[in-house]
Structures are given as structure tokens and as C-alpha cells.
Protein backbone atom coordinates (compact mmCIF):
# COMPACT_ATOMS: atom_id res chain seq x y z
CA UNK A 1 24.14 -13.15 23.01
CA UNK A 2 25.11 -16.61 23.73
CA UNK A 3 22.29 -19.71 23.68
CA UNK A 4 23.48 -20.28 27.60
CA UNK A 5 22.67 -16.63 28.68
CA UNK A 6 19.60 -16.29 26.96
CA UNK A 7 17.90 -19.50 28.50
CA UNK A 8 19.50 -17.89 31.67
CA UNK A 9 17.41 -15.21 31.23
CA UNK A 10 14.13 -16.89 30.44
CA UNK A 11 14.79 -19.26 33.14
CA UNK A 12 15.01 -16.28 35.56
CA UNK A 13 11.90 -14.76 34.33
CA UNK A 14 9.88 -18.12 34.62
CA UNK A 15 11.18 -19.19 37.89
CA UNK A 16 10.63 -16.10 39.66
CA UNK A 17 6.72 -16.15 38.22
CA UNK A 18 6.77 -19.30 39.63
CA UNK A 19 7.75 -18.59 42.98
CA UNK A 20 5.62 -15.66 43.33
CA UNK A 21 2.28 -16.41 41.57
CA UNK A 22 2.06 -20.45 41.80
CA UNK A 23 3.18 -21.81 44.89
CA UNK A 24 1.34 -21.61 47.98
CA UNK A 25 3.91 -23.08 51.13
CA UNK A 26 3.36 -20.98 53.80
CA UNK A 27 6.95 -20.79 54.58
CA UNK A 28 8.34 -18.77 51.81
CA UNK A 29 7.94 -15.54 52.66
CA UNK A 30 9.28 -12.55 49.52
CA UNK A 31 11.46 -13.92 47.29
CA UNK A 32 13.11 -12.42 44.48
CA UNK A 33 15.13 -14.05 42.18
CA UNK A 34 18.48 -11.99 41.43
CA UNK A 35 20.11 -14.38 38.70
CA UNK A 36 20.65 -18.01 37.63
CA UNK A 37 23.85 -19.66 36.21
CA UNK A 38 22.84 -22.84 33.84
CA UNK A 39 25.78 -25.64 33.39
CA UNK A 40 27.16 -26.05 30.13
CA UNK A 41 25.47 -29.62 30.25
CA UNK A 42 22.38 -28.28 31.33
CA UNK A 43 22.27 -30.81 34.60
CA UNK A 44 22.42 -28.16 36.90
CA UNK A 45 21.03 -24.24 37.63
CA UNK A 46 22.48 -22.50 40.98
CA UNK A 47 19.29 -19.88 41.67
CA UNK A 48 20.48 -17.05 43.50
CA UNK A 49 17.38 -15.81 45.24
CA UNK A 50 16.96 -12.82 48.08
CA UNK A 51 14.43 -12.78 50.60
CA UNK A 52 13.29 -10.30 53.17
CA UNK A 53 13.33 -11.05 56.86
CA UNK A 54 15.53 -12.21 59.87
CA UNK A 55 17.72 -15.52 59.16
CA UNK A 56 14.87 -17.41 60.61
CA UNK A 57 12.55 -16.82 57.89
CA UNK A 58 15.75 -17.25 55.56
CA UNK A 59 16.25 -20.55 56.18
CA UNK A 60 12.45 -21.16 56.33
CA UNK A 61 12.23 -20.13 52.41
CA UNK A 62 14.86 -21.64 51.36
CA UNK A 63 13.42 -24.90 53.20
CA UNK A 64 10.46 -23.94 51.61
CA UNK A 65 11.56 -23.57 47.78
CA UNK A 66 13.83 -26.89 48.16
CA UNK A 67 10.45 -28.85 49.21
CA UNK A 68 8.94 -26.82 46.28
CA UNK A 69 11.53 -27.69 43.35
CA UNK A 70 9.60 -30.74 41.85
CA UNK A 71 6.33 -28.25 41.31
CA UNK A 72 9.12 -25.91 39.85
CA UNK A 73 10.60 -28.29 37.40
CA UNK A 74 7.28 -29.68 36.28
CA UNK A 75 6.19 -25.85 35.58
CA UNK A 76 9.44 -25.41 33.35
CA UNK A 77 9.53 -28.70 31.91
CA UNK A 78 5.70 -27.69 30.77
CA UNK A 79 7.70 -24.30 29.17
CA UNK A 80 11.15 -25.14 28.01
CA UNK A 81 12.55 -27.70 25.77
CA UNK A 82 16.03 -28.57 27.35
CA UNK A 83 17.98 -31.37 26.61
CA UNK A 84 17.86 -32.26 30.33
CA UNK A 85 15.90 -30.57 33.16
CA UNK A 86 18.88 -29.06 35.62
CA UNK A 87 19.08 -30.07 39.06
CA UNK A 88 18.06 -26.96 40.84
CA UNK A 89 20.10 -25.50 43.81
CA UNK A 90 18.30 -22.19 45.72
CA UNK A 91 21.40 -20.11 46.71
CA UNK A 92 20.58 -16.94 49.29
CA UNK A 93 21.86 -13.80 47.70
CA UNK A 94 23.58 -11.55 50.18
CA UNK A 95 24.19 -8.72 47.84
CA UNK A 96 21.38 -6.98 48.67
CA UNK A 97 21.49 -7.40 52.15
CA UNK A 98 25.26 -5.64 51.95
CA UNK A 99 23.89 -2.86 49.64
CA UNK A 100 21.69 -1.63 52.58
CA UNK A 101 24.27 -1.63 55.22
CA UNK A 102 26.57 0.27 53.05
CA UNK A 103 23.94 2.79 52.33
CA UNK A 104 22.75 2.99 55.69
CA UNK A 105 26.71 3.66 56.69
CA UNK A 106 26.67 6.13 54.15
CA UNK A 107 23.60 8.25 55.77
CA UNK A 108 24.97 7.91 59.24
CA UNK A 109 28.36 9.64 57.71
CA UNK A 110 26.34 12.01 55.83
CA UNK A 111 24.60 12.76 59.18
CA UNK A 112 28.18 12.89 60.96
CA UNK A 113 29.41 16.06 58.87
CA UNK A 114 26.72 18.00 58.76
């Protein structure tokens, strides 16, 4: 496995520890981080998060980890050695949220035929 992907993967691990067991704003509500993609410099790291709730509370966690990602980069600067710490960039995940609509249109056409 490449250097890239496996600092990927600690980074994932560490930043969604973070997020759920160190910071205390109010307005991010459940997070979960579903992946990270590093730079080849190391300057920047797009974090793909998901987080339950209406688009209200969305955009409220998202405001939430942006005002958060100075705490965040202290905690990983504490953890990694990196040749520079990445600009971070908290990306909402959508995946998930299509995952349960296709599911959910799956039961109603299960429901249909019987």
C-alpha cells in the first residue's frame, strides 16, 4: 500500500476521534467521517464527512467543523509528523444520503408486487 493511502487512513481514523470525542461546539450535531484524499504535496486534505439531520443542521456542522479546524490541526500536528500540515476542507458526503432513498425505493417496489 502506498505511503499516501496509508496516512489517508490514519488521518481518517484520527480525525473522526477528533470530531467525536474532543470537540464540544454545540453546532455539530453526528458526524461521521467517510474518507479523506491527502495532496501529493501534503498542503491540502478534502474530508468527506456525513451527518444526520435536515440541511439546516448540515450547514450548521459543517459551520461548526470549519470554526473547529485549528483545534483539529493542533490535535494532528500533536500525532503526525508531515512535512506540512494540509489545509483542511470539510466536504458533505451525499452517498449515504442516496443509499437510503434507493433502499427505501426498493421497499416501496417490494411492497408494490406483493
Amino acid at each position: 500500500m502506498e505511503r499516501i493511502k496509508k496516512t489517508e487512513i490514519d488521518l481518517q481514523r484520527e480525525i473522526s476521534f477528533i470530531i467525536n470525542t474532543k470537540l464540544k461546539d454545540p453546532r455539530i450535531g453526528f458526524v461521521t467521517v467517510t474518507d479523506v484524499k491527502l495532496s501529493s504535496d501534503y498542503h491540502y486534505l478534502d474530508i468527506f464527512v456525513s451527518i444526520m439531520g435536515d440541511s439546516d443542521k448540515v450547514s450548521q456542522s459543517l459551520e461548526g467543523l470549519r470554526h473547529c479546524d485549528g483545534f483539529i490541526k493542533k490535535n494532528l500536528k500533536e500525532r503526525f509528523r508531515l512535512k506540512a500540515m494540509p489545509q483542511l476542507k470539510f466536504i458533505f458526503d451525499k452517498s449515504i444520503d442516496h443509499g437510503i432513498k434507493v433502499t427505501e425505493l426498493l421497499e416501496n417496489l417490494r411492497k408494490k408486487e406483493e
